[in-house]
Structures are given as structure tokens and as C-alpha cells.
C-alpha atoms as a PDB file:
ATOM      1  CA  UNK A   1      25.164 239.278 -53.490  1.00  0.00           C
ATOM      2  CA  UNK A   2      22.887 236.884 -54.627  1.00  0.00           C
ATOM      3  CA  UNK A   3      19.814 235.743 -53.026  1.00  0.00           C
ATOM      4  CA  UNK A   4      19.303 232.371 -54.136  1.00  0.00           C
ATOM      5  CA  UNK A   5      21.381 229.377 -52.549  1.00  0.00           C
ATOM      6  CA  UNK A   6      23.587 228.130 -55.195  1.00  0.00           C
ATOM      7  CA  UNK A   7      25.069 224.735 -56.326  1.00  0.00           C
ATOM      8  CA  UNK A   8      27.916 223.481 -54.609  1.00  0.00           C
ATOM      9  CA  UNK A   9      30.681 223.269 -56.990  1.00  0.00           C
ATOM     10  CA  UNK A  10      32.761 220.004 -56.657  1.00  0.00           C
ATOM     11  CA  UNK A  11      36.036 221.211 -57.393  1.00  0.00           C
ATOM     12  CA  UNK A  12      37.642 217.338 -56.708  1.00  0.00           C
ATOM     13  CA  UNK A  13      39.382 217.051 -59.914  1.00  0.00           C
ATOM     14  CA  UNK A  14      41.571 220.457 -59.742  1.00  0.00           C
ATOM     15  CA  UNK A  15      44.645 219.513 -60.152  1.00  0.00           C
ATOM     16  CA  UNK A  16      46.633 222.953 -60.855  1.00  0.00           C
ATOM     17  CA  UNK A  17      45.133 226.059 -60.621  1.00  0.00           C
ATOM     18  CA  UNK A  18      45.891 229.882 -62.328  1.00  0.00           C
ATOM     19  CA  UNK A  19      44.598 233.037 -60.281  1.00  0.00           C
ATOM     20  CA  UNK A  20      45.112 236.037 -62.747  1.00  0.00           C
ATOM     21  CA  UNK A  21      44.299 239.337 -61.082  1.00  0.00           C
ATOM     22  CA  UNK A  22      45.508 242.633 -62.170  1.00  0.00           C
ATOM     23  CA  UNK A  23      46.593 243.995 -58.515  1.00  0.00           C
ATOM     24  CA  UNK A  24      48.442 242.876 -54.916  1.00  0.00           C
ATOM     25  CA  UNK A  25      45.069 242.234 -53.067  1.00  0.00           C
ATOM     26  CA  UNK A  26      42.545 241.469 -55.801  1.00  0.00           C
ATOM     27  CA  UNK A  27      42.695 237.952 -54.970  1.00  0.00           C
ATOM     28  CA  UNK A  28      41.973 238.490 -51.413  1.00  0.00           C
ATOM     29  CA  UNK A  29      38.403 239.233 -51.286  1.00  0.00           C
ATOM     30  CA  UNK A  30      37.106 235.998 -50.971  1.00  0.00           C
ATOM     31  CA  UNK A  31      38.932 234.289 -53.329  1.00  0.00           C
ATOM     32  CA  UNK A  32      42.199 233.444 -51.129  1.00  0.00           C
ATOM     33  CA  UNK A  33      39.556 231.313 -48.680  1.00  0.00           C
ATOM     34  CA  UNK A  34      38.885 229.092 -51.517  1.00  0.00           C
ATOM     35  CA  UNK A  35      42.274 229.323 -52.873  1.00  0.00           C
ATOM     36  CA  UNK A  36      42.855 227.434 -48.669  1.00  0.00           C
ATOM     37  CA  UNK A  37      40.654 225.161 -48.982  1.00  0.00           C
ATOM     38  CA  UNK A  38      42.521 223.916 -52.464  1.00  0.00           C
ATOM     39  CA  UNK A  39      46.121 224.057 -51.103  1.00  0.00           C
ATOM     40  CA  UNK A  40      45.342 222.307 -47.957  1.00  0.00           C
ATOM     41  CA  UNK A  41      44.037 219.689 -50.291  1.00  0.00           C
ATOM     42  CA  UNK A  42      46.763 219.588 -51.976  1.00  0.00           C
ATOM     43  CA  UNK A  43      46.092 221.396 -55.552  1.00  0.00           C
ATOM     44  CA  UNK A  44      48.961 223.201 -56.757  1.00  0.00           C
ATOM     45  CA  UNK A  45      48.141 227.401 -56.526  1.00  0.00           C
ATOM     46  CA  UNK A  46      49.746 230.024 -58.713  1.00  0.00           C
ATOM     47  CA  UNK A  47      49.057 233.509 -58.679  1.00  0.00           C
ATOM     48  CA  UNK A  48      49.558 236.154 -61.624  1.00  0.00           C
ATOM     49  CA  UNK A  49      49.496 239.960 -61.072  1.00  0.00           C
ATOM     50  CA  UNK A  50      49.766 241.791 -64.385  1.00  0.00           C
ATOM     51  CA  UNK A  51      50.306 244.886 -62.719  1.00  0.00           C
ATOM     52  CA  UNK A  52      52.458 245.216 -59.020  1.00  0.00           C
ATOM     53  CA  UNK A  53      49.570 247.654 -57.611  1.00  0.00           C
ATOM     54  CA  UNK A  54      52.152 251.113 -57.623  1.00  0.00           C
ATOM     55  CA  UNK A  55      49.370 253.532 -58.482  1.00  0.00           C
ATOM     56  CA  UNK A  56      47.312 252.411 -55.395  1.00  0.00           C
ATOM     57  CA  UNK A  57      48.784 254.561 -52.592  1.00  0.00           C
ATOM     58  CA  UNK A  58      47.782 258.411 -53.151  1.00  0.00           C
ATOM     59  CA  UNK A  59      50.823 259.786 -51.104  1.00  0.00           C
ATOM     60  CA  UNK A  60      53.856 257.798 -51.852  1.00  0.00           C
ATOM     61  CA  UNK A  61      55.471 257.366 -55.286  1.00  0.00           C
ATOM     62  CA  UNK A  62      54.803 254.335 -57.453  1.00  0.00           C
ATOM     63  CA  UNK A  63      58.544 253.298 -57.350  1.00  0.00           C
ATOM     64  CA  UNK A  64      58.622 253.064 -53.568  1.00  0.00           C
ATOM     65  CA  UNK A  65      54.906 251.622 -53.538  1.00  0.00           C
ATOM     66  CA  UNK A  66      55.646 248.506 -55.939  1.00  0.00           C
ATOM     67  CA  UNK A  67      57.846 247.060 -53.807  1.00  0.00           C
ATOM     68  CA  UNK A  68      56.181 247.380 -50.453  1.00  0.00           C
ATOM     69  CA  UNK A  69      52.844 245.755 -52.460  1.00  0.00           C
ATOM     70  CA  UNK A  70      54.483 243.294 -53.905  1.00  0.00           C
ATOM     71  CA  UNK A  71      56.247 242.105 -50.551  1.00  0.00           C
ATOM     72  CA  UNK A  72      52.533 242.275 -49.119  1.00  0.00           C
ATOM     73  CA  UNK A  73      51.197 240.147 -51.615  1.00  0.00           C
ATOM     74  CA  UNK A  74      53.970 237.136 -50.894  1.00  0.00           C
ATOM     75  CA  UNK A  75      52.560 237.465 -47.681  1.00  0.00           C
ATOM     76  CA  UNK A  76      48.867 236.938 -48.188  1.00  0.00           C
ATOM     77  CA  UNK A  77      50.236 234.016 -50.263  1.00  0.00           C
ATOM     78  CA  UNK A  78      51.787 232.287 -48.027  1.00  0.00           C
ATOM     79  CA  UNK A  79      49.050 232.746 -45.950  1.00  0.00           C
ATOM     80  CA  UNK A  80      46.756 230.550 -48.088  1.00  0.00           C
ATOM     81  CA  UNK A  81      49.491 227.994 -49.076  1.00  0.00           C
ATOM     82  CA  UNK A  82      50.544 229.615 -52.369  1.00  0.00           C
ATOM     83  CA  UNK A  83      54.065 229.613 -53.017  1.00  0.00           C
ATOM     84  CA  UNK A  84      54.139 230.059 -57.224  1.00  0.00           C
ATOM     85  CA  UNK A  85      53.757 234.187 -57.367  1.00  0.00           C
ATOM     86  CA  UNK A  86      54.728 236.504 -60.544  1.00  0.00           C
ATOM     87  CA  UNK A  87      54.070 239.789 -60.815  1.00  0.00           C
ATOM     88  CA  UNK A  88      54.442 241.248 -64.465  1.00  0.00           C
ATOM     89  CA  UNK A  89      55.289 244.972 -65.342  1.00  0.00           C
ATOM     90  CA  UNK A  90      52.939 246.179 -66.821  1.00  0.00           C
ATOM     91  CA  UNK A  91      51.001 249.716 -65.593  1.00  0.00           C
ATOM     92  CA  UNK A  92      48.908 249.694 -63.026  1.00  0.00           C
ATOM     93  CA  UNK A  93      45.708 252.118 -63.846  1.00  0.00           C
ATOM     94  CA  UNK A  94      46.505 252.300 -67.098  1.00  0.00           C
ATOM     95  CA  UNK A  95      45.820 247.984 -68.382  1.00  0.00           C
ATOM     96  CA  UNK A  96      44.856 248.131 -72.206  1.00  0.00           C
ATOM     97  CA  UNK A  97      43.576 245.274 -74.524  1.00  0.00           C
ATOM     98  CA  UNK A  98      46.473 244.412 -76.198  1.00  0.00           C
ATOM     99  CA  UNK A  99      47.970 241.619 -77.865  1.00  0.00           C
ATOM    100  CA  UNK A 100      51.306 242.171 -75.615  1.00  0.00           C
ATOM    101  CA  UNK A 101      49.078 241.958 -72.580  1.00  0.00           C
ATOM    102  CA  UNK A 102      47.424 238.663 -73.740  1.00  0.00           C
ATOM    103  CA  UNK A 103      50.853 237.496 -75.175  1.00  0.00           C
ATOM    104  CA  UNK A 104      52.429 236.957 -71.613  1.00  0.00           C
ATOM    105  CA  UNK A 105      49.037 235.407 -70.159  1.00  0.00           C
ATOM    106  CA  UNK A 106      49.002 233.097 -72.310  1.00  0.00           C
ATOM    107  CA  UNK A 107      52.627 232.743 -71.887  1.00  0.00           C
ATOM    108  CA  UNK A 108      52.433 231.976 -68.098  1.00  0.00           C
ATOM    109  CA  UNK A 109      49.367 229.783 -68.848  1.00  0.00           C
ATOM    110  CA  UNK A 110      51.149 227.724 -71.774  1.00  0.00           C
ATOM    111  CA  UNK A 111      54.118 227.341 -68.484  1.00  0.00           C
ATOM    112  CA  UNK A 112      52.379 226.568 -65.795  1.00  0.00           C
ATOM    113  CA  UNK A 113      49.792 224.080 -67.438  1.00  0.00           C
ATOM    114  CA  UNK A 114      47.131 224.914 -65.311  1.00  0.00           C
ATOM    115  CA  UNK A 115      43.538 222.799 -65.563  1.00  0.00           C
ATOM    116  CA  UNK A 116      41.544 225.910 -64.294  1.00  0.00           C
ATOM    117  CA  UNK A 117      42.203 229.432 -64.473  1.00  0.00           C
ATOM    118  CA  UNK A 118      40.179 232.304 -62.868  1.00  0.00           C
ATOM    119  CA  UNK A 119      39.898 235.439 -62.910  1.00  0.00           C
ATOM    120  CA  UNK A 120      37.829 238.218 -60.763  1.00  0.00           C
ATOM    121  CA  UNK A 121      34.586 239.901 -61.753  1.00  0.00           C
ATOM    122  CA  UNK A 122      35.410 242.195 -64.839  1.00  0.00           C
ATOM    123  CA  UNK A 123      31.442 243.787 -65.835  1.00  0.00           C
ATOM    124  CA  UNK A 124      31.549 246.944 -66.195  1.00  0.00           C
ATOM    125  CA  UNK A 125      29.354 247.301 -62.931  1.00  0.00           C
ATOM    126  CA  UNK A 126      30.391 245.449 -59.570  1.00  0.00           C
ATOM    127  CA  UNK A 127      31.266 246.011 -56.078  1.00  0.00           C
ATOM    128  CA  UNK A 128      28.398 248.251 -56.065  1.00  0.00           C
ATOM    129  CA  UNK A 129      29.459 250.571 -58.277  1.00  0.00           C
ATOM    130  CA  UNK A 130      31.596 251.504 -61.413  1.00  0.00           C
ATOM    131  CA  UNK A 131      34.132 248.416 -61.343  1.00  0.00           C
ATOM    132  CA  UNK A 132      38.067 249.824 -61.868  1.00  0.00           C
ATOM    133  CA  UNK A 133      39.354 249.933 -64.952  1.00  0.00           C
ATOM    134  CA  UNK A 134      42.179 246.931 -64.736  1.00  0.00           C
ATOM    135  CA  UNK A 135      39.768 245.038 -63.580  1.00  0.00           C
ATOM    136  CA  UNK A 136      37.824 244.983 -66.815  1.00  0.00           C
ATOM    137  CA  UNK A 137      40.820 244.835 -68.757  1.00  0.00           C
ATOM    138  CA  UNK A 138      42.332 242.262 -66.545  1.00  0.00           C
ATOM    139  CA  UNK A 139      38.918 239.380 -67.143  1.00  0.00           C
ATOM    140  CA  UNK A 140      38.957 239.827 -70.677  1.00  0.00           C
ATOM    141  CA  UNK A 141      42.192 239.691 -71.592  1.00  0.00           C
ATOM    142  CA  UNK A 142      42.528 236.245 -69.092  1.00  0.00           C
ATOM    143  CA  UNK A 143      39.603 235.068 -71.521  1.00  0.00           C
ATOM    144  CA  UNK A 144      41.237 235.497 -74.515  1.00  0.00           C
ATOM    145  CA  UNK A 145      44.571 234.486 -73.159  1.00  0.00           C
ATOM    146  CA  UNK A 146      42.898 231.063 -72.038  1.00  0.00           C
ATOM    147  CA  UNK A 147      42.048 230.846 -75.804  1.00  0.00           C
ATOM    148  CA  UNK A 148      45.389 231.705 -77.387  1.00  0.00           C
ATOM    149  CA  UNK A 149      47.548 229.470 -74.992  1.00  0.00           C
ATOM    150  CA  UNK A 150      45.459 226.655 -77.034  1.00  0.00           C
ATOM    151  CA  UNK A 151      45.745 227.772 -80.287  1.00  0.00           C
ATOM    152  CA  UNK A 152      49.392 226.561 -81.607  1.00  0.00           C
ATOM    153  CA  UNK A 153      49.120 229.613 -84.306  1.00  0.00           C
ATOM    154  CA  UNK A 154      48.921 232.525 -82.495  1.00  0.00           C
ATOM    155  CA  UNK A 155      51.911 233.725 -80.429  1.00  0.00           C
ATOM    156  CA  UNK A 156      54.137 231.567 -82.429  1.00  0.00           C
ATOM    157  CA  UNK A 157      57.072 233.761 -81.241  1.00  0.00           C
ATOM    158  CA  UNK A 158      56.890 231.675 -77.954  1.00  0.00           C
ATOM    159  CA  UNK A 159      58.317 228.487 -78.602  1.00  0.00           C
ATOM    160  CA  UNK A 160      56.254 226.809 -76.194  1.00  0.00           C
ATOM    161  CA  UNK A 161      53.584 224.022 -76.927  1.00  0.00           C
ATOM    162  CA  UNK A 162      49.438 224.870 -76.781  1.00  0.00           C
ATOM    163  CA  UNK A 163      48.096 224.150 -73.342  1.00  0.00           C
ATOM    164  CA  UNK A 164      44.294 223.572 -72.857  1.00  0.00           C
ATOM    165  CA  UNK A 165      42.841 224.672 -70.212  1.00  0.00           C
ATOM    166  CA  UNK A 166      40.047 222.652 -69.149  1.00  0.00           C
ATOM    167  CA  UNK A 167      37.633 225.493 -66.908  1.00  0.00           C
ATOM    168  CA  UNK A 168      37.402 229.457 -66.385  1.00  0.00           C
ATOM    169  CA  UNK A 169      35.996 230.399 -62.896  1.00  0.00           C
ATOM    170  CA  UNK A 170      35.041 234.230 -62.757  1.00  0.00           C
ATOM    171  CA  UNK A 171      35.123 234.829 -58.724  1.00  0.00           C
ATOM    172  CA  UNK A 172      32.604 237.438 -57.521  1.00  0.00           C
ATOM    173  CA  UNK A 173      30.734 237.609 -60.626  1.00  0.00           C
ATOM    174  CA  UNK A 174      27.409 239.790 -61.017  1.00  0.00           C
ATOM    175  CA  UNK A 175      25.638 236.617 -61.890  1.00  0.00           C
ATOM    176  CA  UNK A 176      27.289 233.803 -60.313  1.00  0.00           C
ATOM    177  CA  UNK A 177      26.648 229.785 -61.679  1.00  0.00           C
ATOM    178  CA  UNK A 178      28.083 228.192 -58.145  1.00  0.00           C
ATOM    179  CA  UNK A 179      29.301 228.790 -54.838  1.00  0.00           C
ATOM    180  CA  UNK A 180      32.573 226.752 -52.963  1.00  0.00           C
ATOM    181  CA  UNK A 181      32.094 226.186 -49.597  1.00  0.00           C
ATOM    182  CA  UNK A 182      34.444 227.112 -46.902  1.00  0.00           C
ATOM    183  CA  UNK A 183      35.311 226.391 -43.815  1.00  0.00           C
ATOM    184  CA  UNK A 184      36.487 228.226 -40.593  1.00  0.00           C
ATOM    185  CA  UNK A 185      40.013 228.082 -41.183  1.00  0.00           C
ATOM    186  CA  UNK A 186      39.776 228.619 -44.459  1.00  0.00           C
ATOM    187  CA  UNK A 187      38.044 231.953 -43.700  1.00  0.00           C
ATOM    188  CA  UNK A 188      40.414 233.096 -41.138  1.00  0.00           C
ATOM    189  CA  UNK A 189      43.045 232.180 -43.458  1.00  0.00           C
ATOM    190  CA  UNK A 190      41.364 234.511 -46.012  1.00  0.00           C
ATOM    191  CA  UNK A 191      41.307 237.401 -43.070  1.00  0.00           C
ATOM    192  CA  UNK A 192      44.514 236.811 -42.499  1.00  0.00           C
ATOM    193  CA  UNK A 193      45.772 236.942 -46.487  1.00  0.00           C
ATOM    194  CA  UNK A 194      43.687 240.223 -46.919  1.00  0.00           C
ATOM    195  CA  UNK A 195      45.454 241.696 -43.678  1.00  0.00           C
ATOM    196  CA  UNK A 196      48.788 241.287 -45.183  1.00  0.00           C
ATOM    197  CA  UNK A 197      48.173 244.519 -47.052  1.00  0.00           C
ATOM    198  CA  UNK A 198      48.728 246.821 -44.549  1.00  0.00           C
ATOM    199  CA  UNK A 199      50.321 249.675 -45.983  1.00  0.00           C
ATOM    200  CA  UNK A 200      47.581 249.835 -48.652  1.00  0.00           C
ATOM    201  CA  UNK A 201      44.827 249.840 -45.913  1.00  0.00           C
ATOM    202  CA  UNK A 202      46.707 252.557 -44.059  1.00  0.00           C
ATOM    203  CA  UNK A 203      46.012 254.403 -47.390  1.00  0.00           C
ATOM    204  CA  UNK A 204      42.443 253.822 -47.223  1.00  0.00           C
ATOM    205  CA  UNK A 205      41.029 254.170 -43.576  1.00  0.00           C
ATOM    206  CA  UNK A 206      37.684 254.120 -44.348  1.00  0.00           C
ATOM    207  CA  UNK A 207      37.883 250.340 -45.808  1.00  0.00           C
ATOM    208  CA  UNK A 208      36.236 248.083 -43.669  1.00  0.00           C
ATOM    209  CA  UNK A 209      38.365 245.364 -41.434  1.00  0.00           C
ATOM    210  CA  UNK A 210      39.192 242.333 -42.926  1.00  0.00           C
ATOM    211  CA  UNK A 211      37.487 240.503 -39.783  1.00  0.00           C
ATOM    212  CA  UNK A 212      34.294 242.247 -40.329  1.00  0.00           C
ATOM    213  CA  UNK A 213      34.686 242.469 -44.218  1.00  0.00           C
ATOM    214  CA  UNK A 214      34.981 238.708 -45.332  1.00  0.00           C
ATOM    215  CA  UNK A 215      32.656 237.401 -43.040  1.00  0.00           C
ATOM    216  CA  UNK A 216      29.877 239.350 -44.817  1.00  0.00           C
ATOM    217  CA  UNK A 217      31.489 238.505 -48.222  1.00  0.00           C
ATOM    218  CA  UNK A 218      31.115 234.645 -47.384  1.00  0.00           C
ATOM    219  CA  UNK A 219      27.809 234.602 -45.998  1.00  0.00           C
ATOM    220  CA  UNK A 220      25.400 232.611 -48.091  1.00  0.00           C
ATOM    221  CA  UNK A 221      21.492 232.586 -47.939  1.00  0.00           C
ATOM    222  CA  UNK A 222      21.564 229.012 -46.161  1.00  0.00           C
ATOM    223  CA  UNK A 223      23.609 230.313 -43.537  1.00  0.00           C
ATOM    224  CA  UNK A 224      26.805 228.823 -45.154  1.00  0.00           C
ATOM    225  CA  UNK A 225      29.876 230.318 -46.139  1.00  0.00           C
ATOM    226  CA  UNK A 226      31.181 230.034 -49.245  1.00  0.00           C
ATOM    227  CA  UNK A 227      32.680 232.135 -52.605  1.00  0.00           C
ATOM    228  CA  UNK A 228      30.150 232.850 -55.278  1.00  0.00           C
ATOM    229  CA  UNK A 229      31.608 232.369 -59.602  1.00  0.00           C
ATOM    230  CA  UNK A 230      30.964 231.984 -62.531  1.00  0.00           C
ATOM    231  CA  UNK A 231      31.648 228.564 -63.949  1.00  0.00           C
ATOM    232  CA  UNK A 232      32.316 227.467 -67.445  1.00  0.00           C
ATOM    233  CA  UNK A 233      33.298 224.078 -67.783  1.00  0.00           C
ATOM    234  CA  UNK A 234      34.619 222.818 -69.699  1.00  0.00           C
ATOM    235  CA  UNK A 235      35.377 225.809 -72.183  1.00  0.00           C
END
């Protein structure tokens, strides 16, 4: 958490917005209050999991686990307004660089035309800790992905025009640029979106409750609440 108050970021000119995560719930820490205050002003919100979470729940077997995630993870959308969800196939634990893995990023990116994308924190330390391995794999390949859906020469195979995106936000980030601002039903929107993973928490009882847990994530050194990234804009 950082201890310096941080430029507002005026987000007025988002449009149409990409959230690429490589789990049900990564999105929700934090992020899904912004992603509230953009829907209720009427941005257009799409979400892409590269993964449908099935390796998250010790006890039960990925096939039976993928669908109960991915059911939770319409839920927290709908909580914050989003109603544009995909969920790709590809493993979850097991996310490699890979051209495949940037092919169909870029491939939802060149569709959906967004003018932002982000992506969460993917350093090799965060959270306090070792950060997982999708995660890592999940932020760079969204980088490079941003890069290919503009480049009309690589992943020819598509058939689909280059889209430019015009900003990359990295939520959470280790060393974050600027902060949005939220406000109080925006966060208990966010509470709400996080709680719609229930059968994951049951998996995890030590995992703090998402009405003490986002609070602390949103509180800013001014007193404000708000979600700390990365900015790079324009790209």
C-alpha cells in the first residue's frame, strides 16, 4: 500500500473498457468498485478470464469446480453492471507465455475494440508475498496482446482488423502512478461482487470478509477511498 496520496486519475473519456484477469475473483479485489463507478456512468465493461479458476478448490474436482466459479463470477458481474463476460479454456495453475495464449487476447481485444485495457498486478512480488503464477503470466501476456491486436502482421490467421488500444491500467500495482476514487456504493458494490464467490471462500476460511477486506484495500492516506494502478497513457 502506498503511503503517498496519489493523483486522481480522470478517467472521463473511457469509453469501452477490457478487464483481463486470469481467474473468477481476480477482478474483485478492488478493481470491481472502480469497474461501478464506470458502468453507472455509463462506460461499456467487459471482462476476460483466461482460465475458469478449476484448480482453486483443494477438495472438489476441477470439472465440477469450473462451473460453480464460473456461475460465481456472472454474479459478481452483474453486481458491478458488467454484462460482456468470457471465460477462455485455458489451464488454470498451469498459464504459459505462449503465442496461443496471446493469440486469443488479442483476439478478444481486436473484437471488442476496447479504449483501455487492464490488467492486475503481475511482479513477481505482491500481495505481500510470492504473487501466483497466472498472475504473472496473465499481465504480460495482456501487454503483449495489447501490442499484437495493433500490429496488422502478426496473428494474420484472424481475419480481423488491428485495434489500438489507447491506455493499459495495471490495478494493484507495486508502484502505482494514480488512484480512482470511489464512492460508497461503489464500495459496497465491490463487497458485494467479491461475496459472490462463495464456494471458493468456503474453501479458504481463513480469508478475511469481504466487508472487512475491501474497506482496508480502498483506504487511501487522505482518508479517501479509492483503487491504486499503474497508468500508461497513451501506450
Amino acid at each position: 500500500m502506498t503511503t503517498t496520496t496519489l493523483p486522481t486519475f480522470d478517467w472521463s473519456e473511457f469509453r469501452r473498457v477490457l478487464i483481463v484477469v486470469a481467474h473468477p475473483d481476480d477482478a474483485e479485489y478492488g478493481l470491481s468498485c472502480a469497474v461501478s463507478m464506470w458502468t453507472d456512468a455509463g462506460v461499456e465493461v467487459g471482462y476476460l478470464l483466461l482460465t475458469h479458476g478449476e484448480a482453486g478448490i483443494r477438495h472438489l474436482d476441477p470439472a465440477e469446480v469450473a462451473p460453480l466459479r464460473a456461475e460465481e463470477q456472472r454474479l459478481a458481474c452483474a453486481a458491478v453492471g458488467v454484462t460482456d463476460l468470457t471465460l477462455l479454456e485455458h489451464p488454470d495453475g498451469q498459464l504459459m507465455d505462449s503465442r496461443e495464449l496471446r493469440r486469443d487476447i488479442a483476439k478478444h481485444i481486436r473484437e471488442f475494440q476496447p479504449d483501455t485495457v487492464i490488467t492486475a498486478n503481475f511482479e513477481l512480488e505482491a500481495y505481500g508475498s510470492f504473487n501466483q503464477a497466472d498472475h504473472r503470466v496473465a499481465g504480460l501476456m495482456t501487454v503483449d496482446a495489447v501490442r499484437d491486436a495493433d500490429n496488422p502482421w502478426i496473428h494474420r490467421d484472424l481475419d480481423l482488423p488491428a485495434h489500438k488500444v489507447k491506455r493499459l491500467l495495471v490495478a494493484n500495482a507495486g508502484d502505482p502512478t494514480h488512484r480512482v476514487l470511489v464512492d460508497e456504493k461503489a464500495e459496497q458494490r465491490g463487497i458485494e461482487s467479491l461475496a459472490c464467490h462463495k464456494v471458493y471462500f468456503e474453501a479458504l476460511p481463513d480469508h478475511p470478509k469481504p466487508e472487512d477486506f475491501i474497506p482496508m484495500m480502498l483506504q487511501q492516506p487522505d482518508g479517501e477511498k479509492g483503487v491504486n494502478f499503474r497508468v500508461f497513457d497513451p501506450i
